[in-house]
PDB file of N, CA and C in Angstrom:
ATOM      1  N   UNK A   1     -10.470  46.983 -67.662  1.00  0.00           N
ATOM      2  CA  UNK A   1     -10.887  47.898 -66.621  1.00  0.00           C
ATOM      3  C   UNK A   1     -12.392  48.150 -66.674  1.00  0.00           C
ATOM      4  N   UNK A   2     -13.325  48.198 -68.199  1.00  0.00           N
ATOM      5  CA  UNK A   2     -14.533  48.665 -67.644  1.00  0.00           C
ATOM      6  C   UNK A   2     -15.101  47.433 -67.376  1.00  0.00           C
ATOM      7  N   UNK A   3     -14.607  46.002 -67.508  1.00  0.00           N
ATOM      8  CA  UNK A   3     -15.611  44.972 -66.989  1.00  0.00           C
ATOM      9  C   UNK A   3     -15.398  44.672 -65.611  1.00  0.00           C
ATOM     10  N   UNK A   4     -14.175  44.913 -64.963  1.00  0.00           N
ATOM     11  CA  UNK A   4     -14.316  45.341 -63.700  1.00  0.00           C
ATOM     12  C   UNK A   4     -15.023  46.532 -63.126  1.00  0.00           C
ATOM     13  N   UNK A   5     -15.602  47.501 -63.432  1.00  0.00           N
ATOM     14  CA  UNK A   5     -16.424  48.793 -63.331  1.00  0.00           C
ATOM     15  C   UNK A   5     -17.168  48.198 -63.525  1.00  0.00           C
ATOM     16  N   UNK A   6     -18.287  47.465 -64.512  1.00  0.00           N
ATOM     17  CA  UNK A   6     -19.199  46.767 -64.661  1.00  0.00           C
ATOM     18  C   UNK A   6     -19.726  45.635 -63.466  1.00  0.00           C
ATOM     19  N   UNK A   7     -18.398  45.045 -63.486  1.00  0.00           N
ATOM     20  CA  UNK A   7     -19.280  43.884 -61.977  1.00  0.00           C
ATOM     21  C   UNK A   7     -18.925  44.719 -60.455  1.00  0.00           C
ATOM     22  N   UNK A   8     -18.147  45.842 -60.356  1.00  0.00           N
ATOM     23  CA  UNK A   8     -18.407  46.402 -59.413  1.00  0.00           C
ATOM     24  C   UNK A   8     -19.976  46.891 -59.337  1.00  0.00           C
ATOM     25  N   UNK A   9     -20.526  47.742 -60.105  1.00  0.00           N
ATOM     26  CA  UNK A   9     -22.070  48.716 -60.371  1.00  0.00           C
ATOM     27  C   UNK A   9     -22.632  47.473 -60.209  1.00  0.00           C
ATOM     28  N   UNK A  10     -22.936  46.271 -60.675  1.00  0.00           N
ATOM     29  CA  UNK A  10     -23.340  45.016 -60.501  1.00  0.00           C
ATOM     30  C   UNK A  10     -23.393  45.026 -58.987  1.00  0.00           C
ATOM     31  N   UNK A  11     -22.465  44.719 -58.294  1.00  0.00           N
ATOM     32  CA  UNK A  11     -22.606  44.154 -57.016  1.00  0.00           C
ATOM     33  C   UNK A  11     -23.076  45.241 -56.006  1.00  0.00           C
ATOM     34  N   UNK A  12     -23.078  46.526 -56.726  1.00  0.00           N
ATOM     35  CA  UNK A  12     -23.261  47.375 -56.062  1.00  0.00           C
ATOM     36  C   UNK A  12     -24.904  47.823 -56.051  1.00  0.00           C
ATOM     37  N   UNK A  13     -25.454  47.116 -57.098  1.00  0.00           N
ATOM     38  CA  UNK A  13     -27.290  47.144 -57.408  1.00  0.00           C
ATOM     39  C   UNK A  13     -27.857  46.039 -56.587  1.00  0.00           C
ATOM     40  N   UNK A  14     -27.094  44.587 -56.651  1.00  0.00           N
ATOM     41  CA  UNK A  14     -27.738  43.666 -56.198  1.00  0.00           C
ATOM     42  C   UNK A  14     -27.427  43.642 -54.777  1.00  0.00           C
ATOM     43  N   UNK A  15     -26.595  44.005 -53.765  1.00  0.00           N
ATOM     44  CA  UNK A  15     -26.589  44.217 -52.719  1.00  0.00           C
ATOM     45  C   UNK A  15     -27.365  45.412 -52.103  1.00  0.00           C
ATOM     46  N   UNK A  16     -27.807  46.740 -52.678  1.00  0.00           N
ATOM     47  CA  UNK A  16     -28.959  47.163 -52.701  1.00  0.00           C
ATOM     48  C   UNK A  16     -30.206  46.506 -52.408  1.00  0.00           C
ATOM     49  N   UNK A  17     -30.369  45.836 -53.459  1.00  0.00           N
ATOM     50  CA  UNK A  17     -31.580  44.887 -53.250  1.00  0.00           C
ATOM     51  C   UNK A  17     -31.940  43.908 -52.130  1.00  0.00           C
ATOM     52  N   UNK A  18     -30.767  43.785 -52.291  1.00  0.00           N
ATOM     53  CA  UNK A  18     -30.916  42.531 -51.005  1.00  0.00           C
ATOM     54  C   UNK A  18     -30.879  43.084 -49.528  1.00  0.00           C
ATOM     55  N   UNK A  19     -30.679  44.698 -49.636  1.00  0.00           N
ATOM     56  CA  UNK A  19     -30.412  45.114 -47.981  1.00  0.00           C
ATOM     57  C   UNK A  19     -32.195  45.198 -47.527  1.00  0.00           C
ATOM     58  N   UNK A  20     -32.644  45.877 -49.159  1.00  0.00           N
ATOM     59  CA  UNK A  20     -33.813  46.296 -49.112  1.00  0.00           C
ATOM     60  C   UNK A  20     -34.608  45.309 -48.597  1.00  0.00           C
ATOM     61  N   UNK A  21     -34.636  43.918 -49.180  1.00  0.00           N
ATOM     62  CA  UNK A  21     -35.516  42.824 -49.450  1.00  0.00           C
ATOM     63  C   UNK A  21     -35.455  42.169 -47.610  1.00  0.00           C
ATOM     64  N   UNK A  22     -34.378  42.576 -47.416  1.00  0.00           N
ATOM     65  CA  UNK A  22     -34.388  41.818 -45.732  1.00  0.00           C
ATOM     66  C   UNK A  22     -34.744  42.897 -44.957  1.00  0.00           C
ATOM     67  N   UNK A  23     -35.191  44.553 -45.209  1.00  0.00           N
ATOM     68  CA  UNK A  23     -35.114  45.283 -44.138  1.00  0.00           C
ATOM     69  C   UNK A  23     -36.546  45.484 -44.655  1.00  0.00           C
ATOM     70  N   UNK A  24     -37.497  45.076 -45.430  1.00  0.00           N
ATOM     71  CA  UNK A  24     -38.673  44.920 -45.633  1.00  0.00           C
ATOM     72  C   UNK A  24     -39.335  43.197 -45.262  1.00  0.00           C
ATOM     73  N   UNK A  25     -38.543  42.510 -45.009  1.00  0.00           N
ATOM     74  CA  UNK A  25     -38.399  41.477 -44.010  1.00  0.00           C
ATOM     75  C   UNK A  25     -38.772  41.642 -42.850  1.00  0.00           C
ATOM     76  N   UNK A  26     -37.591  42.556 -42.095  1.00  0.00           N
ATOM     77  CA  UNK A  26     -37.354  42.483 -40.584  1.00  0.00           C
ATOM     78  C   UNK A  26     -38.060  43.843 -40.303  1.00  0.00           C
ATOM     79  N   UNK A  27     -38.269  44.619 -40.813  1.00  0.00           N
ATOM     80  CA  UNK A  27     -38.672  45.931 -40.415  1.00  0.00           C
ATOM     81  C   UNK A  27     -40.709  46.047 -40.303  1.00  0.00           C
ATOM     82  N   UNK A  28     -40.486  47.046 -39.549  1.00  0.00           N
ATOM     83  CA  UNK A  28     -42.343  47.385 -39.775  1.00  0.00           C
ATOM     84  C   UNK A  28     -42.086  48.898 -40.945  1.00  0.00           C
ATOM     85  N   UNK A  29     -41.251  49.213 -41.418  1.00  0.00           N
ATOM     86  CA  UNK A  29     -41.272  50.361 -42.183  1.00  0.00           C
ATOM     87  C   UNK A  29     -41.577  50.384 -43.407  1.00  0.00           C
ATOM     88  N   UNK A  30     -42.685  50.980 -43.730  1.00  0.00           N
ATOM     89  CA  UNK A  30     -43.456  50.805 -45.042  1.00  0.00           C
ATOM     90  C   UNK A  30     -42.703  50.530 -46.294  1.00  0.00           C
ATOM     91  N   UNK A  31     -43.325  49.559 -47.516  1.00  0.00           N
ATOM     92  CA  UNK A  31     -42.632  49.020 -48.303  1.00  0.00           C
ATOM     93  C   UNK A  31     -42.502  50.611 -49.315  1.00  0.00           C
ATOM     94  N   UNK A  32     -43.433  51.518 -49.199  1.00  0.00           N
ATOM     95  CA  UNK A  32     -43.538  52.468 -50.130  1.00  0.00           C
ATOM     96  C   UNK A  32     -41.882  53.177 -49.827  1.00  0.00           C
ATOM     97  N   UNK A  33     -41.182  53.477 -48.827  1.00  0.00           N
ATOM     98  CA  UNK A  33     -40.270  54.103 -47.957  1.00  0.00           C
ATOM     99  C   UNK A  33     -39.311  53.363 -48.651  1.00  0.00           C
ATOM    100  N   UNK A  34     -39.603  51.630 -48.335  1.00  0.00           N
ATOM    101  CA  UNK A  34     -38.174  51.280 -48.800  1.00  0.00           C
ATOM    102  C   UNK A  34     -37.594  51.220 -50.083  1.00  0.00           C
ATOM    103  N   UNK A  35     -39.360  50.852 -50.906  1.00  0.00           N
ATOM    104  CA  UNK A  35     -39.006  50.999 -52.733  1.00  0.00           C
ATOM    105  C   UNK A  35     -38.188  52.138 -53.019  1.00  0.00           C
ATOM    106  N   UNK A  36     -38.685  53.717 -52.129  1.00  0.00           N
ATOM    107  CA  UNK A  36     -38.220  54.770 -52.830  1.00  0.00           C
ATOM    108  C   UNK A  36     -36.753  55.003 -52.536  1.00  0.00           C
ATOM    109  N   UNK A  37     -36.214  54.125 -51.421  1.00  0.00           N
ATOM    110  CA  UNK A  37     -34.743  54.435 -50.806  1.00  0.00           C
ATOM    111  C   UNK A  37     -34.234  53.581 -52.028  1.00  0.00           C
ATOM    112  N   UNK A  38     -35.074  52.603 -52.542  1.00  0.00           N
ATOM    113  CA  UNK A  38     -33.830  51.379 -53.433  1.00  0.00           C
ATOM    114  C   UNK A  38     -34.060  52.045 -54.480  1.00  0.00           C
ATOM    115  N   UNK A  39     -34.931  52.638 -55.083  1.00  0.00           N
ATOM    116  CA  UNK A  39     -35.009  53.624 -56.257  1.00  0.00           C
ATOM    117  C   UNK A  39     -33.883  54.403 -56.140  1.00  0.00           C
ATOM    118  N   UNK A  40     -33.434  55.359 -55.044  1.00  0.00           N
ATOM    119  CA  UNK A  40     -32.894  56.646 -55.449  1.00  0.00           C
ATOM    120  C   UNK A  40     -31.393  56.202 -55.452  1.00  0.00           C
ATOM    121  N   UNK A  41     -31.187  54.880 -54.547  1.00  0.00           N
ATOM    122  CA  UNK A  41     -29.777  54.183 -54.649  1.00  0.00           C
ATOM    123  C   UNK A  41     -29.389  53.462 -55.466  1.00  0.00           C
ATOM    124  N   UNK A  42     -30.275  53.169 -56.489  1.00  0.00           N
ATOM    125  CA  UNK A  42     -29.707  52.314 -57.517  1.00  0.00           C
ATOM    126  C   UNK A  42     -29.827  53.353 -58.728  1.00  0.00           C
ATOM    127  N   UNK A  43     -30.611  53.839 -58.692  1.00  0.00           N
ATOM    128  CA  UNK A  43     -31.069  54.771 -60.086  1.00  0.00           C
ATOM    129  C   UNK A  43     -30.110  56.147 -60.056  1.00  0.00           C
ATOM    130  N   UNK A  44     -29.903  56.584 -59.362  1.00  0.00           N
ATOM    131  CA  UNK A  44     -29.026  57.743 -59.034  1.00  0.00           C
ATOM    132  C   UNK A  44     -27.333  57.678 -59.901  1.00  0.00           C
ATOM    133  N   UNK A  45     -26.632  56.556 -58.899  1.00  0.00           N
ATOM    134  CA  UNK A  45     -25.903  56.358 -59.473  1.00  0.00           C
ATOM    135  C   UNK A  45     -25.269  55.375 -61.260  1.00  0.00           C
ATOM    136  N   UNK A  46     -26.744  54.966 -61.146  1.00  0.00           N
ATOM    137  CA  UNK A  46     -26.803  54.285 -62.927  1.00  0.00           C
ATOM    138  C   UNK A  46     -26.883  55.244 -63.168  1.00  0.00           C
ATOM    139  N   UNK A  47     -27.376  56.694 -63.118  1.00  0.00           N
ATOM    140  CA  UNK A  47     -27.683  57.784 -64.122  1.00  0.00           C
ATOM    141  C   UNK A  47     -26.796  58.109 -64.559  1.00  0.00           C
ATOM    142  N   UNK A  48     -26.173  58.846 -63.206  1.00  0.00           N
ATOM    143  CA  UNK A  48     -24.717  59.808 -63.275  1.00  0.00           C
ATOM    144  C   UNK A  48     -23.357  59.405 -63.338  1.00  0.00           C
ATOM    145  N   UNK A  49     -23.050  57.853 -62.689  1.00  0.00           N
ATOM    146  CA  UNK A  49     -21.633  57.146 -62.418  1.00  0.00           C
ATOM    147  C   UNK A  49     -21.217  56.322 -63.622  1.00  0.00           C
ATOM    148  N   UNK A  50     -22.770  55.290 -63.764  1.00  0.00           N
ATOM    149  CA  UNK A  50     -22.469  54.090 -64.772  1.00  0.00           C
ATOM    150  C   UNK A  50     -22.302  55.067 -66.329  1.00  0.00           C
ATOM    151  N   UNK A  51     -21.828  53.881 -66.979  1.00  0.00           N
ATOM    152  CA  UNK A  51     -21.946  54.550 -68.583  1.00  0.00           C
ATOM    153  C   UNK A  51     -22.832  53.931 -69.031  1.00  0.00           C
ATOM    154  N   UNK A  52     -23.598  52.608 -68.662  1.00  0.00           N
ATOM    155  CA  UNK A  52     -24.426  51.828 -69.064  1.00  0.00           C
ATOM    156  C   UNK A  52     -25.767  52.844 -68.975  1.00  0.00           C
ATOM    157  N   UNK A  53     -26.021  53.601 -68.033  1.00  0.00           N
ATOM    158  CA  UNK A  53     -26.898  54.349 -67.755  1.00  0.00           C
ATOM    159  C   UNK A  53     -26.662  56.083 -68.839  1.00  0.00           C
ATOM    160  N   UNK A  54     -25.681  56.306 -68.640  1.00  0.00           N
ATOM    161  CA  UNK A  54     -25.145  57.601 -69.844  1.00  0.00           C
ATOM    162  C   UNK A  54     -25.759  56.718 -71.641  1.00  0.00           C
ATOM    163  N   UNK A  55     -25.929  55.599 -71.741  1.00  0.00           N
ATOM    164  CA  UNK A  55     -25.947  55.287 -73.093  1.00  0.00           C
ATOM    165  C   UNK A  55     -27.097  54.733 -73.458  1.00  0.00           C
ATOM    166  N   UNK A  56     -27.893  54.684 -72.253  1.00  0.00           N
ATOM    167  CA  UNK A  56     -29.700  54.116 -71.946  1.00  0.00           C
ATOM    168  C   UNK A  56     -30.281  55.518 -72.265  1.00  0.00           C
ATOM    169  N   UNK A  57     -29.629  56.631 -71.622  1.00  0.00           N
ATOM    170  CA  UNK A  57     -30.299  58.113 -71.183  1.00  0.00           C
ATOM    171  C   UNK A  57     -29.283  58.970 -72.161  1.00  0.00           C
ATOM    172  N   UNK A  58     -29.747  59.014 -73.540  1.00  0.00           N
ATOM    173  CA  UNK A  58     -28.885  59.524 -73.823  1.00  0.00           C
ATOM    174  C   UNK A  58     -29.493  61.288 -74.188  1.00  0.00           C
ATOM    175  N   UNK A  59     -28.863  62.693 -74.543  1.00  0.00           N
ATOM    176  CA  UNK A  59     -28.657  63.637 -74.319  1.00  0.00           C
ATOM    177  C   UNK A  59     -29.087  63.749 -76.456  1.00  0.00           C
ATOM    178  N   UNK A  60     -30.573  64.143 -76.613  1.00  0.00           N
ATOM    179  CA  UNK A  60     -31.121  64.608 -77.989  1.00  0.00           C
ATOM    180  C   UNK A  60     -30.761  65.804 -77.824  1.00  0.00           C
ATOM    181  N   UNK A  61     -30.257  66.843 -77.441  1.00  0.00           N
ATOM    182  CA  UNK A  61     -29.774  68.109 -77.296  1.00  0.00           C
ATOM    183  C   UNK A  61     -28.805  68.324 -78.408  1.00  0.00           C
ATOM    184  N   UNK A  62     -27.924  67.075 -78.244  1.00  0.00           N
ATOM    185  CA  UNK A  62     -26.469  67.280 -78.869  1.00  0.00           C
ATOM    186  C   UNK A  62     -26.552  67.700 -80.262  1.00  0.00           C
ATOM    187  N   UNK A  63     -27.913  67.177 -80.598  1.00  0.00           N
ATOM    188  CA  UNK A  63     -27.767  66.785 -82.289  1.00  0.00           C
ATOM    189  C   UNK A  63     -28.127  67.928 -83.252  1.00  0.00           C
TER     190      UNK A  63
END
């Protein structure tokens, strides 16, 4: 189950990218706009959803 959770968050970063990479393609809308939309959509949920991201960011509080 988590390596299926794993290539889901996977497909779910790199299709990110790729919406980004063609709508900075086709679009006149500044690349600064689109970096920060693919920032807050990929980084957001690595923070809070993934565990890969819980074990990158981990919590010195505890100790």
């Amino acid at each position: 189950m988590d390596k299926l959770r794993k290539r889901k968050f996977n497909t779910y970063y790199w299709t990110c990218i790729v919406v980004a990479m063609c709508t900075l393609v086709l679009s006149n809308i500044e690349w600064q706009t689109i970096l920060s939309f693919l920032l807050g959509a990929t980084l957001l949920p690595f923070y809070t959803l993934d565990e890969r991201g819980k074990e990158l960011f981990e919590d010195y509080e505890e100790e």
